[in-house]
Protein backbone atom coordinates (compact mmCIF):
# COMPACT_ATOMS: atom_id res chain seq x y z
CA UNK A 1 13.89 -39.59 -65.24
CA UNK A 2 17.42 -39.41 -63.51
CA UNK A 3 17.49 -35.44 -63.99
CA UNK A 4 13.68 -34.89 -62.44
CA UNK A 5 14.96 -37.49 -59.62
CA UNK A 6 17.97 -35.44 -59.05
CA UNK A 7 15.32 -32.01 -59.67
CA UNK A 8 13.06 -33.22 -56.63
CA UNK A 9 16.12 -34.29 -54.25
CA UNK A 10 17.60 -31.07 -54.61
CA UNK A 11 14.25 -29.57 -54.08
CA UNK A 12 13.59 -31.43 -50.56
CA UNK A 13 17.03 -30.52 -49.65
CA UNK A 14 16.76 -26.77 -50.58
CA UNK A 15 13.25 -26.19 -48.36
CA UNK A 16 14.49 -28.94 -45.36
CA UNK A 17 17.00 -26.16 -43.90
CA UNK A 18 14.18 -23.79 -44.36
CA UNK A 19 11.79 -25.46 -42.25
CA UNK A 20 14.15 -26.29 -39.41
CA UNK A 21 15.00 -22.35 -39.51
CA UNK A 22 11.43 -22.25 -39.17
CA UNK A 23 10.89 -24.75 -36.53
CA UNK A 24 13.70 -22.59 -34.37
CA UNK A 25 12.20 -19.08 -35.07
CA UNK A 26 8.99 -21.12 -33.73
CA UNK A 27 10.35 -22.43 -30.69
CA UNK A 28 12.47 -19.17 -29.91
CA UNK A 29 9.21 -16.98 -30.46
CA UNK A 30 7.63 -19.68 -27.74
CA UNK A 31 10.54 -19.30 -24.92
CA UNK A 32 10.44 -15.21 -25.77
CA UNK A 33 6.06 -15.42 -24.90
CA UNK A 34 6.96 -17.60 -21.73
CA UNK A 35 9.68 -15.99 -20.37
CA UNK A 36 7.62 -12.26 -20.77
CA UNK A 37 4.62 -13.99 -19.20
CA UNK A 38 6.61 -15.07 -16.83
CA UNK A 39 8.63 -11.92 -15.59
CA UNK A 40 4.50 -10.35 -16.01
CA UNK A 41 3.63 -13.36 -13.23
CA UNK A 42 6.22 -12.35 -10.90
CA UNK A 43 5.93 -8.89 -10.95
CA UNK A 44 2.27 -9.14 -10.25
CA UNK A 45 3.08 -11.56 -7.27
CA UNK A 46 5.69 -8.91 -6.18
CA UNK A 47 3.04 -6.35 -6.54
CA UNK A 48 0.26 -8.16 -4.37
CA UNK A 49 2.69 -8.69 -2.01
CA UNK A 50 4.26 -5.05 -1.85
CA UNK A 51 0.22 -3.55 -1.61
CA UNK A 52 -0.85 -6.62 0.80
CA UNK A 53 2.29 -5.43 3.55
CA UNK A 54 1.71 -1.52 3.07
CA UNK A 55 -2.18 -2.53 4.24
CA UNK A 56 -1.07 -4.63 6.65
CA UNK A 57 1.74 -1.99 7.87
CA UNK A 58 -1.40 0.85 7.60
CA UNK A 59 -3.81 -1.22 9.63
CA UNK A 60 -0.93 -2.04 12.40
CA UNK A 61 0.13 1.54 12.85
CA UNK A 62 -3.39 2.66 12.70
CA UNK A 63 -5.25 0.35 14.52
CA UNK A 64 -2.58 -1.98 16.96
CA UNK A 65 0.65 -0.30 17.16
CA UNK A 66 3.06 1.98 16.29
CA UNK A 67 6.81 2.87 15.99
CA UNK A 68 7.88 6.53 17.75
CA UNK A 69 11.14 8.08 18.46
CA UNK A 70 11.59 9.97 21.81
CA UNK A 71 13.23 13.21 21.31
CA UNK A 72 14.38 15.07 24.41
CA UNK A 73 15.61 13.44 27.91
CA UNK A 74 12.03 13.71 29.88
CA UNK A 75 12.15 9.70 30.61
CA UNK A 76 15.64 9.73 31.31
CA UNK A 77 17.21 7.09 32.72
CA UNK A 78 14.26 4.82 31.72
CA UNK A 79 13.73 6.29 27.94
CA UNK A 80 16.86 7.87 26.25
CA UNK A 81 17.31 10.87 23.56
CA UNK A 82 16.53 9.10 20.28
CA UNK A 83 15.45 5.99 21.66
CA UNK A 84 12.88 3.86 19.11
CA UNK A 85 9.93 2.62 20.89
CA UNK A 86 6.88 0.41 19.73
CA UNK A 87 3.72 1.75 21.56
CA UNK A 88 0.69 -1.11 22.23
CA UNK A 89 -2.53 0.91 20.90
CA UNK A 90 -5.08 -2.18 21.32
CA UNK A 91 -4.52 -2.62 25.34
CA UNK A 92 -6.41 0.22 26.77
CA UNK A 93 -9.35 -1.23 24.66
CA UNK A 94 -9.15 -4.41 26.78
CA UNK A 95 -7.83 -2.44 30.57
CA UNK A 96 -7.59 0.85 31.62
CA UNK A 97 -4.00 2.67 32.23
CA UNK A 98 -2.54 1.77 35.71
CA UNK A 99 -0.06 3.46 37.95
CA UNK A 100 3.32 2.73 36.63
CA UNK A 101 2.17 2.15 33.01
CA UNK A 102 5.02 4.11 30.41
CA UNK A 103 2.78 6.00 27.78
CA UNK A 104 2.46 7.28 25.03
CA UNK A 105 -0.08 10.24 24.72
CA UNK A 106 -1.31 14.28 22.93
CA UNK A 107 -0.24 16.76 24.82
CA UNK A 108 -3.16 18.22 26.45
CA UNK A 109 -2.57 21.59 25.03
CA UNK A 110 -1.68 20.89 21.85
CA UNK A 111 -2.82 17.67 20.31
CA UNK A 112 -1.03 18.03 17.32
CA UNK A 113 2.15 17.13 19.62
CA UNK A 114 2.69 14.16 21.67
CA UNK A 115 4.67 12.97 24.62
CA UNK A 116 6.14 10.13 26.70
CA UNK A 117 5.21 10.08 30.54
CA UNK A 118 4.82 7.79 33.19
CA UNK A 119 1.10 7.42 34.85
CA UNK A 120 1.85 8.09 38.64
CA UNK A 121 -2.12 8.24 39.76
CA UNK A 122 -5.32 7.14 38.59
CA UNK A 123 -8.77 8.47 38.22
CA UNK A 124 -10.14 8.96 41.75
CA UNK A 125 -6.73 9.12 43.27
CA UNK A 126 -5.08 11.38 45.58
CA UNK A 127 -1.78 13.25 44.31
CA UNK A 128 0.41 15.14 46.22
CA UNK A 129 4.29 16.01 46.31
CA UNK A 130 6.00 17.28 49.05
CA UNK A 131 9.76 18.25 48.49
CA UNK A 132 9.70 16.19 45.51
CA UNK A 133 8.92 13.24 47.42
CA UNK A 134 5.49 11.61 45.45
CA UNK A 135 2.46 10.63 47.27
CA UNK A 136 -0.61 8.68 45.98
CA UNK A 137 -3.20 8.09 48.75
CA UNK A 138 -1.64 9.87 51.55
CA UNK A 139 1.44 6.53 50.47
CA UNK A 140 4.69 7.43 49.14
CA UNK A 141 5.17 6.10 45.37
CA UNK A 142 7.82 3.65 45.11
CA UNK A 143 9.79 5.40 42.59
CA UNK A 144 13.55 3.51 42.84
CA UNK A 145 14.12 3.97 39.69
CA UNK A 146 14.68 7.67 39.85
CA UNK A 147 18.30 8.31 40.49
CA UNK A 148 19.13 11.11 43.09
CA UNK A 149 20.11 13.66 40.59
CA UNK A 150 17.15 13.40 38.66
CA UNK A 151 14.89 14.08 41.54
CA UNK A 152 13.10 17.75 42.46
CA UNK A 153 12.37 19.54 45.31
CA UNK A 154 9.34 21.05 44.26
CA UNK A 155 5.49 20.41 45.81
CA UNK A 156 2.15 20.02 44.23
CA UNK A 157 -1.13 19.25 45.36
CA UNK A 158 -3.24 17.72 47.04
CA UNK A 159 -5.47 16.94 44.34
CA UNK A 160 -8.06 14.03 43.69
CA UNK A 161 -7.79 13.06 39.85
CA UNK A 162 -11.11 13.21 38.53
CA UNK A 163 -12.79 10.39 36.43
CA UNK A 164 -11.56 9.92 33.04
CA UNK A 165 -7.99 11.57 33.77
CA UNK A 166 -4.49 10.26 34.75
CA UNK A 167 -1.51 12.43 36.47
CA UNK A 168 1.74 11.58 34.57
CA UNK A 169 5.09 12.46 35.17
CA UNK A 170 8.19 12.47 33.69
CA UNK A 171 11.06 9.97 35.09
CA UNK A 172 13.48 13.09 34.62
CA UNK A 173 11.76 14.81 37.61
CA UNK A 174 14.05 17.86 37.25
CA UNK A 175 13.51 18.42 33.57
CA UNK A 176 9.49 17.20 32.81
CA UNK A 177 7.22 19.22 31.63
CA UNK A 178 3.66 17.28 32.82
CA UNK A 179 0.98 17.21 34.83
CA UNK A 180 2.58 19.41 37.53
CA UNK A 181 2.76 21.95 35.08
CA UNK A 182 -0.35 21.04 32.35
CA UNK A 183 -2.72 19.32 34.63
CA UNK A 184 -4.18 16.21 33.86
CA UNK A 185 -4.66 13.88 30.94
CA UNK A 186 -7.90 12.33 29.80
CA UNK A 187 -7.99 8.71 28.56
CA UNK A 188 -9.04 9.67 25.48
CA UNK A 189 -5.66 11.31 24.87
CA UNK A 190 -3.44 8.28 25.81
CA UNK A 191 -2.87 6.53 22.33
CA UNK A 192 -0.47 3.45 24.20
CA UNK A 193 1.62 1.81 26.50
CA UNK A 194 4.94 1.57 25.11
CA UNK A 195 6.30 -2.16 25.21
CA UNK A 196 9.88 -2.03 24.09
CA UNK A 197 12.36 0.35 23.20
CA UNK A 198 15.64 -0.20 21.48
């Protein structure tokens, strides 16, 4: 009886190791599933998040506003060479453009292209220039914040703006190619008023 004793203690002793080896390849195939479903959790959150802010981002630049460079010194002093700008595209749904408004809009003449101007008169306005010197409604335009040297000396008009179009110029009088040279803009063509610049 002693030696089948001994026989069965050595016997529980031999498989208990076994079954705590067991017990940890258990437990360590457990925290391996959890931590892989876990890293598969946050990557899908990451995704969902990624895709939710590129259709935001899509449906703001497409539909409220966007985020434009100017290139070339048209707007100077007001808008500089390789200033950033962030153009309103919802507030011409709710008001038309008005005199003084800094837009965004196609060049008339070549869609594909677009500009930065200043509207200076509104549909069913009178527009001329005399030695540079801007007048809307037979009344000079209060345009301080042209510097001297960025003024011209050249004369346009008179013309009434007909319905549906602005007259825009370029604060950089001397070097601005709009309406004086490409006549006037229709609304359709202004895609925003720009609302900061940095």
């Amino acid at each position: 009886p002693e030696v089948v004793e001994g026989a069965a203690s050595d016997e529980i002793q031999a498989t208990a190791p076994e079954a705590l080896k067991a017990a940890e390849r258990e437990r360590k195939r457990r925290q391996r599933s959890e931590h892989i479903a876990l890293l598969r959790d946050e990557f899908l959150a990451w995704f969902k998040t990624v895709f939710s802010a590129a259709i935001y981002a899509t449906l703001i630049v497409t539909f409220g506003f966007q985020v434009a460079r100017v290139e070339g010194q048209s707007m100077a002093p007001t808008l500089t060479d390789q200033d950033r700008l962030i153009v309103d595209k919802l507030i011409y749904r709710w008001r038309p453009p008005a005199r003084g408004d800094v837009v965004m809009l196609y060049y008339p003449q070549n869609p594909d292209k677009s500009f930065v101007k200043r509207v200076i008169a509104e549909q069913g306005e009178r527009v001329e220039i005399i030695d540079g010197r801007v007048y809307v409604n037979d009344v000079p335009l209060n345009d301080d914040y042209i510097p001297a040297d960025f003024r011209s000396h050249d004369n346009y008009g008179p013309q009434v703006i007909p319905e549906g179009y602005y007259f825009v110029m370029g604060d950089h009088r001397n070097n601005s190619s709009d309406s004086r040279h490409w006549g006037f803009v229709p609304k359709r063509y202004i895609i925003g008023k720009v609302e900061l610049r940095w």
